[in-house]
PDB file of N, CA and C in Angstrom:
ATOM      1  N   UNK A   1     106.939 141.137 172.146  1.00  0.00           N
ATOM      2  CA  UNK A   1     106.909 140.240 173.275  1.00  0.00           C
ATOM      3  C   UNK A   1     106.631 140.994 174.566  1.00  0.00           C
ATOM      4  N   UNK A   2     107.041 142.142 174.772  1.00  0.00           N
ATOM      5  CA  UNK A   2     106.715 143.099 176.124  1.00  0.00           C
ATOM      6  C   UNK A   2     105.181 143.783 176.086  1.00  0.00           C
ATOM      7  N   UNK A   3     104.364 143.509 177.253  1.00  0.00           N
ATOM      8  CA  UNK A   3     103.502 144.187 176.813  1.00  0.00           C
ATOM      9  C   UNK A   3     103.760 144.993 178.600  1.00  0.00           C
ATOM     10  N   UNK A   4     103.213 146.052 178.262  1.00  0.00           N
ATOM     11  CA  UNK A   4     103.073 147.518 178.861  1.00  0.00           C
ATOM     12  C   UNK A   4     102.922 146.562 180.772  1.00  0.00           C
ATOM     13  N   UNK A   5     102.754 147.088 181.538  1.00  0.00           N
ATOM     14  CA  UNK A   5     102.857 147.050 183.259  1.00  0.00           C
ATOM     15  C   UNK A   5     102.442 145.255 183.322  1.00  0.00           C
ATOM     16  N   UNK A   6     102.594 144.381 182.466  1.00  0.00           N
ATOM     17  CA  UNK A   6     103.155 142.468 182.345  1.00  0.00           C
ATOM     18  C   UNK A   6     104.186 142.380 182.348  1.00  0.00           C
ATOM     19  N   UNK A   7     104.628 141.094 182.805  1.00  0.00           N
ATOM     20  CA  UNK A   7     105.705 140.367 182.539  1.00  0.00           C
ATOM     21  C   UNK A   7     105.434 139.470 181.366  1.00  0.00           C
ATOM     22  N   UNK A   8     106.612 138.808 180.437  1.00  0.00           N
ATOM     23  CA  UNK A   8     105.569 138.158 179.607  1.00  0.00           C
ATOM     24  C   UNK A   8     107.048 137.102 179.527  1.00  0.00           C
ATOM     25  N   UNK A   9     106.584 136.004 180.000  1.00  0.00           N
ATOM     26  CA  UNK A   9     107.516 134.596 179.889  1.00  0.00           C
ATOM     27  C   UNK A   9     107.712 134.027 178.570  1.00  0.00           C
ATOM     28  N   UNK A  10     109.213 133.916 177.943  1.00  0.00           N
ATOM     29  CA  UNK A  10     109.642 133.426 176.848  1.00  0.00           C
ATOM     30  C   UNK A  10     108.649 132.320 176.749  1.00  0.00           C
ATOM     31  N   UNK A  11     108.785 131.173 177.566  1.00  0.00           N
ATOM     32  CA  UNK A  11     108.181 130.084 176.922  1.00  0.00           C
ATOM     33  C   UNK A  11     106.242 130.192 176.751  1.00  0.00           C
ATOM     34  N   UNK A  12     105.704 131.453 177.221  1.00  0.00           N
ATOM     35  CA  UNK A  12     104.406 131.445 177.709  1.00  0.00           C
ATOM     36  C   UNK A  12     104.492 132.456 175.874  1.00  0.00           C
ATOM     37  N   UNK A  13     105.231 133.155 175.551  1.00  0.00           N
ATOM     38  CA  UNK A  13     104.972 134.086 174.449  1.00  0.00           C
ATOM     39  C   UNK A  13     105.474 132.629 173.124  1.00  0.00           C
ATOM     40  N   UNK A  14     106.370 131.934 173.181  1.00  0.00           N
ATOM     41  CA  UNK A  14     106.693 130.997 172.533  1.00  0.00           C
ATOM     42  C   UNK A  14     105.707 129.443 171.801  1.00  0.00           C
ATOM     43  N   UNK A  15     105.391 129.388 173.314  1.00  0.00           N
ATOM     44  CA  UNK A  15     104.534 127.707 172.922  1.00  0.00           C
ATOM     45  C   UNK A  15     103.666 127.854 171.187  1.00  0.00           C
ATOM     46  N   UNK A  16     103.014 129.655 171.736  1.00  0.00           N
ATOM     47  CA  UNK A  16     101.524 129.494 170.590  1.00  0.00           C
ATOM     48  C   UNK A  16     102.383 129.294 169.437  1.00  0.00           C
ATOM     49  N   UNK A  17     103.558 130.141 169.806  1.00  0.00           N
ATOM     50  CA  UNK A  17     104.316 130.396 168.166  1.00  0.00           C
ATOM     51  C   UNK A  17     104.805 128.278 167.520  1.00  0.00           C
ATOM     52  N   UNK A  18     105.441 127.908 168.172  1.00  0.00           N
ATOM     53  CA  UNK A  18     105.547 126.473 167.782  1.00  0.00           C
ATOM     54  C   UNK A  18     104.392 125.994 167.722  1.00  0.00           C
ATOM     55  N   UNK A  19     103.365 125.735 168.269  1.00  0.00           N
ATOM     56  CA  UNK A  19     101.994 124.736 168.096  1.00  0.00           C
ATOM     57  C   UNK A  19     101.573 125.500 166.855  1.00  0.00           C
ATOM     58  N   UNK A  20     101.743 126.795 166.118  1.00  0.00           N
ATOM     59  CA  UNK A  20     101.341 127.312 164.707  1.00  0.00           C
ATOM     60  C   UNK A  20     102.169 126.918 163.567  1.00  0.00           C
ATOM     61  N   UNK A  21     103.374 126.600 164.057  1.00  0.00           N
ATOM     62  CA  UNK A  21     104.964 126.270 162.995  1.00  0.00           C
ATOM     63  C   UNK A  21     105.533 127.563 162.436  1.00  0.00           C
ATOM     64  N   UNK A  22     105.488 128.374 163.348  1.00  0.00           N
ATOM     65  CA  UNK A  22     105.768 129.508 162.557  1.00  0.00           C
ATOM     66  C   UNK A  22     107.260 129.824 162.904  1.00  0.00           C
ATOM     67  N   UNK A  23     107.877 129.138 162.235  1.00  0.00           N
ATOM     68  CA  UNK A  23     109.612 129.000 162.629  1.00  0.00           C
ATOM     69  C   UNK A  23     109.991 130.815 162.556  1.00  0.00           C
ATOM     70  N   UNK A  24     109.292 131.263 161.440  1.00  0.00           N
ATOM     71  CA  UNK A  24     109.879 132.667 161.298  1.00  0.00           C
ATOM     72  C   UNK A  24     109.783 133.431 161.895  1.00  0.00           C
ATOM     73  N   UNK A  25     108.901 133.369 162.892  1.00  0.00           N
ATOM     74  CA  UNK A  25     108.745 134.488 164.242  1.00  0.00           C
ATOM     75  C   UNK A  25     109.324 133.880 164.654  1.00  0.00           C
ATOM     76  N   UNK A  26     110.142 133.254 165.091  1.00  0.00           N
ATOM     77  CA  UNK A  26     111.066 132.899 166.221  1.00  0.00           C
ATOM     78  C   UNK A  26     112.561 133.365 165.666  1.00  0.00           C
ATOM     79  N   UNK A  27     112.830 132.783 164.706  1.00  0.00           N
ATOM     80  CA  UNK A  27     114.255 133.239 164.038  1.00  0.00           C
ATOM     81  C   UNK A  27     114.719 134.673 164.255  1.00  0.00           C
ATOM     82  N   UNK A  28     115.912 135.118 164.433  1.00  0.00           N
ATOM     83  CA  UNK A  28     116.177 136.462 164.355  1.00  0.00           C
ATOM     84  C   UNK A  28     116.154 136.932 162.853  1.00  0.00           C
ATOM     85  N   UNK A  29     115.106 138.198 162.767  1.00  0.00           N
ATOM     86  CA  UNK A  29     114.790 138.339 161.502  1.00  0.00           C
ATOM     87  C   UNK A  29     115.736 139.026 160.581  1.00  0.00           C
ATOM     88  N   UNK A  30     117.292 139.050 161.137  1.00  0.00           N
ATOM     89  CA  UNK A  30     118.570 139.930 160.841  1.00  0.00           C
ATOM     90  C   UNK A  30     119.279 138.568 159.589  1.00  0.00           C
ATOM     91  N   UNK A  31     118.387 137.647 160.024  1.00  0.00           N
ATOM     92  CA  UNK A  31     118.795 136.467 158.659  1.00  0.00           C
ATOM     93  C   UNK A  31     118.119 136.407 157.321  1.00  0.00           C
ATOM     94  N   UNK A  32     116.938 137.173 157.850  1.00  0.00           N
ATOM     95  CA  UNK A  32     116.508 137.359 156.295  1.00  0.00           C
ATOM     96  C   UNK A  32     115.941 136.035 155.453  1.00  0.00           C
ATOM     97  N   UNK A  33     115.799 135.786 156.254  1.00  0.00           N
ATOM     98  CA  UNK A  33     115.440 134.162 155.622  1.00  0.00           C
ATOM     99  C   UNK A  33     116.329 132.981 155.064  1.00  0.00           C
ATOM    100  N   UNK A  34     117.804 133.854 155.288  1.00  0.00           N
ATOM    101  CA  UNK A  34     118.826 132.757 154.765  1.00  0.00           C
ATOM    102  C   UNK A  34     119.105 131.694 156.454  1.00  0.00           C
ATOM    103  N   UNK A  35     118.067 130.550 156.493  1.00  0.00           N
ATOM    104  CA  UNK A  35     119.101 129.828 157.202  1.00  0.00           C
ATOM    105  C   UNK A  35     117.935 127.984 156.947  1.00  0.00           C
ATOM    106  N   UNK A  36     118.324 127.291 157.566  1.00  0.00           N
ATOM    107  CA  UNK A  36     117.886 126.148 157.616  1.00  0.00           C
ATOM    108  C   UNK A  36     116.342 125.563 158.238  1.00  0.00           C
ATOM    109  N   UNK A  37     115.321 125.475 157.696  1.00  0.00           N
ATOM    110  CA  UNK A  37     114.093 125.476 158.509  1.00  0.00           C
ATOM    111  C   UNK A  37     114.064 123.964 159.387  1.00  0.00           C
ATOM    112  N   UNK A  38     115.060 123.139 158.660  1.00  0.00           N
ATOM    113  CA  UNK A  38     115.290 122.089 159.858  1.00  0.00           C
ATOM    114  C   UNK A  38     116.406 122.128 160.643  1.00  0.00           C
ATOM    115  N   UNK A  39     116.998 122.757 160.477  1.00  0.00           N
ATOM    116  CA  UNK A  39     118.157 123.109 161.635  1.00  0.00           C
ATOM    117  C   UNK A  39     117.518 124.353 162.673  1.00  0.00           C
ATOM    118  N   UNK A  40     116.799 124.952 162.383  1.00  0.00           N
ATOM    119  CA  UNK A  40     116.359 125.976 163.173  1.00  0.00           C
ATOM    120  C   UNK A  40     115.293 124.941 164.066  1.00  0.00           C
ATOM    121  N   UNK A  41     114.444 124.454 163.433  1.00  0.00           N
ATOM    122  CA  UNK A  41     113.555 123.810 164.517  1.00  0.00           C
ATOM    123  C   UNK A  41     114.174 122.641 165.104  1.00  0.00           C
ATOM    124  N   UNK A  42     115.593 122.317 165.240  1.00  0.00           N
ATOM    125  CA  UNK A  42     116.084 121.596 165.756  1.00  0.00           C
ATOM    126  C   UNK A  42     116.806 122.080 166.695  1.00  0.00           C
ATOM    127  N   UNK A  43     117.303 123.501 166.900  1.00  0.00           N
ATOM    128  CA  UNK A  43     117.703 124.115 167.957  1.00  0.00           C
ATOM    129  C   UNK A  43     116.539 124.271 168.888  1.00  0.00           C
ATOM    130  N   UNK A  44     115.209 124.848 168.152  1.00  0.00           N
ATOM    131  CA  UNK A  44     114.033 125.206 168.881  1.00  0.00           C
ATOM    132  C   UNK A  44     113.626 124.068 169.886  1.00  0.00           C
ATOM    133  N   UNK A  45     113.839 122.970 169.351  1.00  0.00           N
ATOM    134  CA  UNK A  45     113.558 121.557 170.574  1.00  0.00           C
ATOM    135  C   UNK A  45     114.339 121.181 171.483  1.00  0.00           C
ATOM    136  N   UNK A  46     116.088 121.816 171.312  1.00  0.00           N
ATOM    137  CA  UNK A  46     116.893 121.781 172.003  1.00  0.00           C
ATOM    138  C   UNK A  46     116.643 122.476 173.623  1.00  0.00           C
ATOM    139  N   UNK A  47     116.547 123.957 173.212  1.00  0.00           N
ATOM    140  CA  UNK A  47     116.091 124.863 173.570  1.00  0.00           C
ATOM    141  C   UNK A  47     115.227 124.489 174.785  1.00  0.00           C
ATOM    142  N   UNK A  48     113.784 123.900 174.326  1.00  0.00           N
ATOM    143  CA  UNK A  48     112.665 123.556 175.033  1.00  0.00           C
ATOM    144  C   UNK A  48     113.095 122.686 175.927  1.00  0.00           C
ATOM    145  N   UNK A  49     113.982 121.778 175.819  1.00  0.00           N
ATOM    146  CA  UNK A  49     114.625 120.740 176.421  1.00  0.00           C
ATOM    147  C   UNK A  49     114.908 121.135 177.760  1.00  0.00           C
ATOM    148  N   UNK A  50     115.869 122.176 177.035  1.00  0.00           N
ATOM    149  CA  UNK A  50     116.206 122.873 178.461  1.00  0.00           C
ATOM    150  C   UNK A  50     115.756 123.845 179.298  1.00  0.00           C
ATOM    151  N   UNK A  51     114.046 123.500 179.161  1.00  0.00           N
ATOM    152  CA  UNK A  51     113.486 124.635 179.927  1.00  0.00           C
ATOM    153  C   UNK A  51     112.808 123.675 180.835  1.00  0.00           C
ATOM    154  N   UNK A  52     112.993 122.259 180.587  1.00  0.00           N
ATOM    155  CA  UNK A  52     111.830 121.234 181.470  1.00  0.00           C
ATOM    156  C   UNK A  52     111.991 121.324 182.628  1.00  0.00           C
ATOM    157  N   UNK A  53     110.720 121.104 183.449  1.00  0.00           N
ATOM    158  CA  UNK A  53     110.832 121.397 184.825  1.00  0.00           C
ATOM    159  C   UNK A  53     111.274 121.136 185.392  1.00  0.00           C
ATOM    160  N   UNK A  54     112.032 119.573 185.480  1.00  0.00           N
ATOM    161  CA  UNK A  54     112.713 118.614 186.314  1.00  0.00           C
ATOM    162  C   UNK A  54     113.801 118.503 185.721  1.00  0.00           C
ATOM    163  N   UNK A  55     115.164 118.815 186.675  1.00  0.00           N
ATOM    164  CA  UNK A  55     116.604 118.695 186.382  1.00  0.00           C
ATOM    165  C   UNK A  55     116.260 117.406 185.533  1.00  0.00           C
ATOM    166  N   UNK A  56     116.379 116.407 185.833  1.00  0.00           N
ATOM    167  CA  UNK A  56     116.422 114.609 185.452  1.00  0.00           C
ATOM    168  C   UNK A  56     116.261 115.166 183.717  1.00  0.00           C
ATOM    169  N   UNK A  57     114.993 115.384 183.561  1.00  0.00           N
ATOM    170  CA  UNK A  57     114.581 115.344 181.936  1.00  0.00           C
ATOM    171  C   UNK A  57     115.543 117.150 181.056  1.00  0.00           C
ATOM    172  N   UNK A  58     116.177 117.730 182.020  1.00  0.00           N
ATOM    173  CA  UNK A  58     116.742 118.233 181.183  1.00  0.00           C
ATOM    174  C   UNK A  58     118.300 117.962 180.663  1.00  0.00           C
ATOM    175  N   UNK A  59     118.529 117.946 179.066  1.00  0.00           N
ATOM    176  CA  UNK A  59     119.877 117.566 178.670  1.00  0.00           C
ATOM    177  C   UNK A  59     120.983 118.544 179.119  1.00  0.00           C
ATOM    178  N   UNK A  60     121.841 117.689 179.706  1.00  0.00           N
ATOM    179  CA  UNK A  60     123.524 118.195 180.140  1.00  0.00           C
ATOM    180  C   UNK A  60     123.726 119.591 179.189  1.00  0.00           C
ATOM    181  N   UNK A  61     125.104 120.035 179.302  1.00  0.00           N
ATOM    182  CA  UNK A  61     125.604 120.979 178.368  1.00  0.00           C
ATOM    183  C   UNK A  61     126.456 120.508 177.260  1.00  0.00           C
ATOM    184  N   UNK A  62     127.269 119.281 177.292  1.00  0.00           N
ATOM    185  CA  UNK A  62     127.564 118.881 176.028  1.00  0.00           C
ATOM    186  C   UNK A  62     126.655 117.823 175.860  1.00  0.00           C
ATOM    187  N   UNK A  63     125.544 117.326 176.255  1.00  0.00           N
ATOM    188  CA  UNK A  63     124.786 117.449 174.776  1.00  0.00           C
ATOM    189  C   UNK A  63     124.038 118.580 173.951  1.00  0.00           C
ATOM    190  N   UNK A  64     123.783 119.784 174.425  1.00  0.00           N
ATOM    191  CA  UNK A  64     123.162 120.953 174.199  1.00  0.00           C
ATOM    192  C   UNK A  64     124.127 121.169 173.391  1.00  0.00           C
ATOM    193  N   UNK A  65     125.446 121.380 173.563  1.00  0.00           N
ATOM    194  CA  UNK A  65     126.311 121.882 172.551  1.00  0.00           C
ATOM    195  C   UNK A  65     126.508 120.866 171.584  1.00  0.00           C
ATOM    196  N   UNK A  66     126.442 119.459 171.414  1.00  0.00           N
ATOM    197  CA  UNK A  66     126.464 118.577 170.069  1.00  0.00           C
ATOM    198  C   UNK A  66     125.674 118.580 169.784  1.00  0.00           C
ATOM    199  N   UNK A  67     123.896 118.914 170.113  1.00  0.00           N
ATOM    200  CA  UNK A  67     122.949 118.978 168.911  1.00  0.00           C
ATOM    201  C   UNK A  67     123.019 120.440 168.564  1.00  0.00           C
ATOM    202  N   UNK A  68     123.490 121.260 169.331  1.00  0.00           N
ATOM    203  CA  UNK A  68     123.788 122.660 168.565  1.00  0.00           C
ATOM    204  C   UNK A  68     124.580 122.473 167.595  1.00  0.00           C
ATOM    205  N   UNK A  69     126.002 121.917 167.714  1.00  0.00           N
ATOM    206  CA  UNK A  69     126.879 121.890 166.774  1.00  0.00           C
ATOM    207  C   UNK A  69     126.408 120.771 165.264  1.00  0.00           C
ATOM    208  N   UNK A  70     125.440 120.401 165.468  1.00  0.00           N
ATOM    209  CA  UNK A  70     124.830 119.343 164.549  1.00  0.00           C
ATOM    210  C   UNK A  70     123.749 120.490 163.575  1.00  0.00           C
ATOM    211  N   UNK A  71     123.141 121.032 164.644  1.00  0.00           N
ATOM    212  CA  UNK A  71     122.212 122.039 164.095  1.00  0.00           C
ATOM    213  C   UNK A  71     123.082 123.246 162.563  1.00  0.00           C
ATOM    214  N   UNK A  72     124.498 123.773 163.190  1.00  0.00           N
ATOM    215  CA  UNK A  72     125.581 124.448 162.666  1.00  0.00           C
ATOM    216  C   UNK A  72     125.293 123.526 161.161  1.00  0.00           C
ATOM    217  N   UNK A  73     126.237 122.147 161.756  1.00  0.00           N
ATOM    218  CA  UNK A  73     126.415 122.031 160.653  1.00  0.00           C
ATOM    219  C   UNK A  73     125.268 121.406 159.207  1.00  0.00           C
ATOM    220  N   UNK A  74     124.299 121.085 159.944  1.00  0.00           N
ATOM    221  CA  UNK A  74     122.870 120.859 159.095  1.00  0.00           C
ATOM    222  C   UNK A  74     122.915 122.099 157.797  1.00  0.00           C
ATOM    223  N   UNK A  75     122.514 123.372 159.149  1.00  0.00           N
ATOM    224  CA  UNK A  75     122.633 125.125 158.575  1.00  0.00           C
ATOM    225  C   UNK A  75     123.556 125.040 156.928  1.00  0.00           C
ATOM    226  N   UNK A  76     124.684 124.790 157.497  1.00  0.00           N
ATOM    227  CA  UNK A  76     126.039 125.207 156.719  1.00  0.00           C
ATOM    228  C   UNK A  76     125.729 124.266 155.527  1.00  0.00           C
ATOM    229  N   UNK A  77     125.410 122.882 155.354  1.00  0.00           N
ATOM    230  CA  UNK A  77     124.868 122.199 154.257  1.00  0.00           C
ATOM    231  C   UNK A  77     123.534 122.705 153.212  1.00  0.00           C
ATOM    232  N   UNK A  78     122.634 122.858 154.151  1.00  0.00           N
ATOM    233  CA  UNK A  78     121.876 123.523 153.528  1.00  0.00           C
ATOM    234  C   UNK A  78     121.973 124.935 152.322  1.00  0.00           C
ATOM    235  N   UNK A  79     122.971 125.928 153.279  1.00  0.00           N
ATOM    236  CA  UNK A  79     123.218 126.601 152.411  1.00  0.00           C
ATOM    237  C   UNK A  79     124.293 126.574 151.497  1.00  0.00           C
ATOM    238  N   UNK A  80     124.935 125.833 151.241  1.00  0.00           N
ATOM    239  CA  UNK A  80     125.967 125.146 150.427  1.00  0.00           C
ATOM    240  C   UNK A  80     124.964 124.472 148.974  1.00  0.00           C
ATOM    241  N   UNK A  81     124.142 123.635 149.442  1.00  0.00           N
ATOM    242  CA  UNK A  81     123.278 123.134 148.425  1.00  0.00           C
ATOM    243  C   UNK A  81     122.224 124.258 148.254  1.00  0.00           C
ATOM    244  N   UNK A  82     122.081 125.544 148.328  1.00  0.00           N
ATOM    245  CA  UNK A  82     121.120 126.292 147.959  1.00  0.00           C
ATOM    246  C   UNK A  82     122.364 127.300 147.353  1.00  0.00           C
ATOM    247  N   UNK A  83     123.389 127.771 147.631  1.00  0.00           N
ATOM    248  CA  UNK A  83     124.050 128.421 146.490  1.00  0.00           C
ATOM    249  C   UNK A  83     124.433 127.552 145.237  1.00  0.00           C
ATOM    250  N   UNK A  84     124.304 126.791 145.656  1.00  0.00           N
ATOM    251  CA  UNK A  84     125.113 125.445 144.230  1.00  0.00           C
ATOM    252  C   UNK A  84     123.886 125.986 143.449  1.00  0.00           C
ATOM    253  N   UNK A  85     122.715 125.595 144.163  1.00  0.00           N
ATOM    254  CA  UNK A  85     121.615 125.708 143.361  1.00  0.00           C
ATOM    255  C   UNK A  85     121.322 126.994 142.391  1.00  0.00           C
ATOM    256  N   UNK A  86     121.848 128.157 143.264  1.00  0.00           N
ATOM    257  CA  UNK A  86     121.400 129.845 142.879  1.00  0.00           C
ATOM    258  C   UNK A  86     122.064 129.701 141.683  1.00  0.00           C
ATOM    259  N   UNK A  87     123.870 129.298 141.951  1.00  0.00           N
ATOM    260  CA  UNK A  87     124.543 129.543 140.967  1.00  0.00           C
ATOM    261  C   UNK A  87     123.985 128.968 139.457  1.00  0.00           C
ATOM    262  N   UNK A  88     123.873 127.459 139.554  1.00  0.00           N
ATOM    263  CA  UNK A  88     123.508 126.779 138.648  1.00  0.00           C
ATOM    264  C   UNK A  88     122.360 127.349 137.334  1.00  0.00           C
ATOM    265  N   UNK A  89     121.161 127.822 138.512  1.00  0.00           N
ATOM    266  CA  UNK A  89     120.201 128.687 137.938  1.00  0.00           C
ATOM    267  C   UNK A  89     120.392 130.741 137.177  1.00  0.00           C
ATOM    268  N   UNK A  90     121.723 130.712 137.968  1.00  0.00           N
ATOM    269  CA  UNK A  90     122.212 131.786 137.081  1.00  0.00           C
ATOM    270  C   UNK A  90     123.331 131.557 135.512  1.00  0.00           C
ATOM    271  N   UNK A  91     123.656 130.292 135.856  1.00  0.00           N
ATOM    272  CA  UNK A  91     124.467 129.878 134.853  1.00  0.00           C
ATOM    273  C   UNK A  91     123.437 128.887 134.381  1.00  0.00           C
ATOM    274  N   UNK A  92     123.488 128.465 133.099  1.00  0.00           N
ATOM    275  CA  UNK A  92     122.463 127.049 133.012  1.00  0.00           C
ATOM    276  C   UNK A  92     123.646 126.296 132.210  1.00  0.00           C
ATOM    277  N   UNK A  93     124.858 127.085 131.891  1.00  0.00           N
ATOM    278  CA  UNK A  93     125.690 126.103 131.095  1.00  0.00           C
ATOM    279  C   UNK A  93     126.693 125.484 132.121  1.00  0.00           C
ATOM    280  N   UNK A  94     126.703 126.341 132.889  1.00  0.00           N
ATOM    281  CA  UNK A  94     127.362 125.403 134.508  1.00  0.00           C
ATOM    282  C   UNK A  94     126.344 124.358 134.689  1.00  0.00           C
ATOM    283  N   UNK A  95     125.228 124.309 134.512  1.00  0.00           N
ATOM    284  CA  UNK A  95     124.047 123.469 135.045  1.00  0.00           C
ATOM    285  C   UNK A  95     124.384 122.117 133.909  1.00  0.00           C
ATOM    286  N   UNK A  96     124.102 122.067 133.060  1.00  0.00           N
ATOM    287  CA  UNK A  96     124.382 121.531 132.150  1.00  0.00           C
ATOM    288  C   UNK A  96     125.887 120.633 132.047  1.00  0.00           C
ATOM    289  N   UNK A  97     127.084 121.773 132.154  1.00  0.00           N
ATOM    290  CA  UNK A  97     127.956 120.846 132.148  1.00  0.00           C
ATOM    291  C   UNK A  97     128.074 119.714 133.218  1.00  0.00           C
ATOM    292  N   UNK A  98     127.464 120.337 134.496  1.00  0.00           N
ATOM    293  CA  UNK A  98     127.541 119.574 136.000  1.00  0.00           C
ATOM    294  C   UNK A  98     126.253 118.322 135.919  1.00  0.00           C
ATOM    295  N   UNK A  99     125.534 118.742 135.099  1.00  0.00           N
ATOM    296  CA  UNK A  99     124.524 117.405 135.189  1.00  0.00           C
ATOM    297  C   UNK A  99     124.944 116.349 133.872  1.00  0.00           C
ATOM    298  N   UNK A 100     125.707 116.711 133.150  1.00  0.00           N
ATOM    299  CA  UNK A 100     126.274 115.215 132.382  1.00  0.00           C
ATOM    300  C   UNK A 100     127.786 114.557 132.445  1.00  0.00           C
ATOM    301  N   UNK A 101     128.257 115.219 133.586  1.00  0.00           N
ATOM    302  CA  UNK A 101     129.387 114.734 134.003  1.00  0.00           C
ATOM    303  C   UNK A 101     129.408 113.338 134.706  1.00  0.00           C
TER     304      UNK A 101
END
């Protein structure tokens, strides 16, 4: 994002990255790919929200913090139903017993 004797504006280094969908350059890459691709681009719009030019169109702080905290818990589901999943696929007789119950 820094380039040499520029300044280089988050949202001016950002826009190209959203108009491409490239959620993964934006994410901190210390996640490794474990997190929610709709909870992440749901912070990302949050985010933008609050960069609009005019006080009026930008959202308060608790709403910033309830679609954050919505975003959390989206995250936290997601990966709940993707270990169920890992596990299942490492066990298939867990899989099995859990799908004719």
């Amino acid at each position: 994002m820094h380039q040499q004797g520029e300044q280089t504006y988050i949202v001016h280094w950002i826009n190209p990255i959203i108009e491409a969908g490239d959620i993964r350059s934006i994410v901190d890459p210390r996640l490794q790919g474990e997190f929610s691709t709709n909870s992440a681009w749901r912070a990302v719009e949050v985010a933008m929200l609050c960069i609009a030019s005019t006080a009026a169109r930008r959202p308060d702080m608790s709403n910033v913090l309830a679609e954050l905290k919505e975003c959390a818990a989206l995250d936290m589901v997601a990966n709940t139903t993707t270990t169920q999943i890992t596990q299942q696929q490492q066990h298939p007789r867990n899989w099995y017993r859990n799908a004719s119950s």
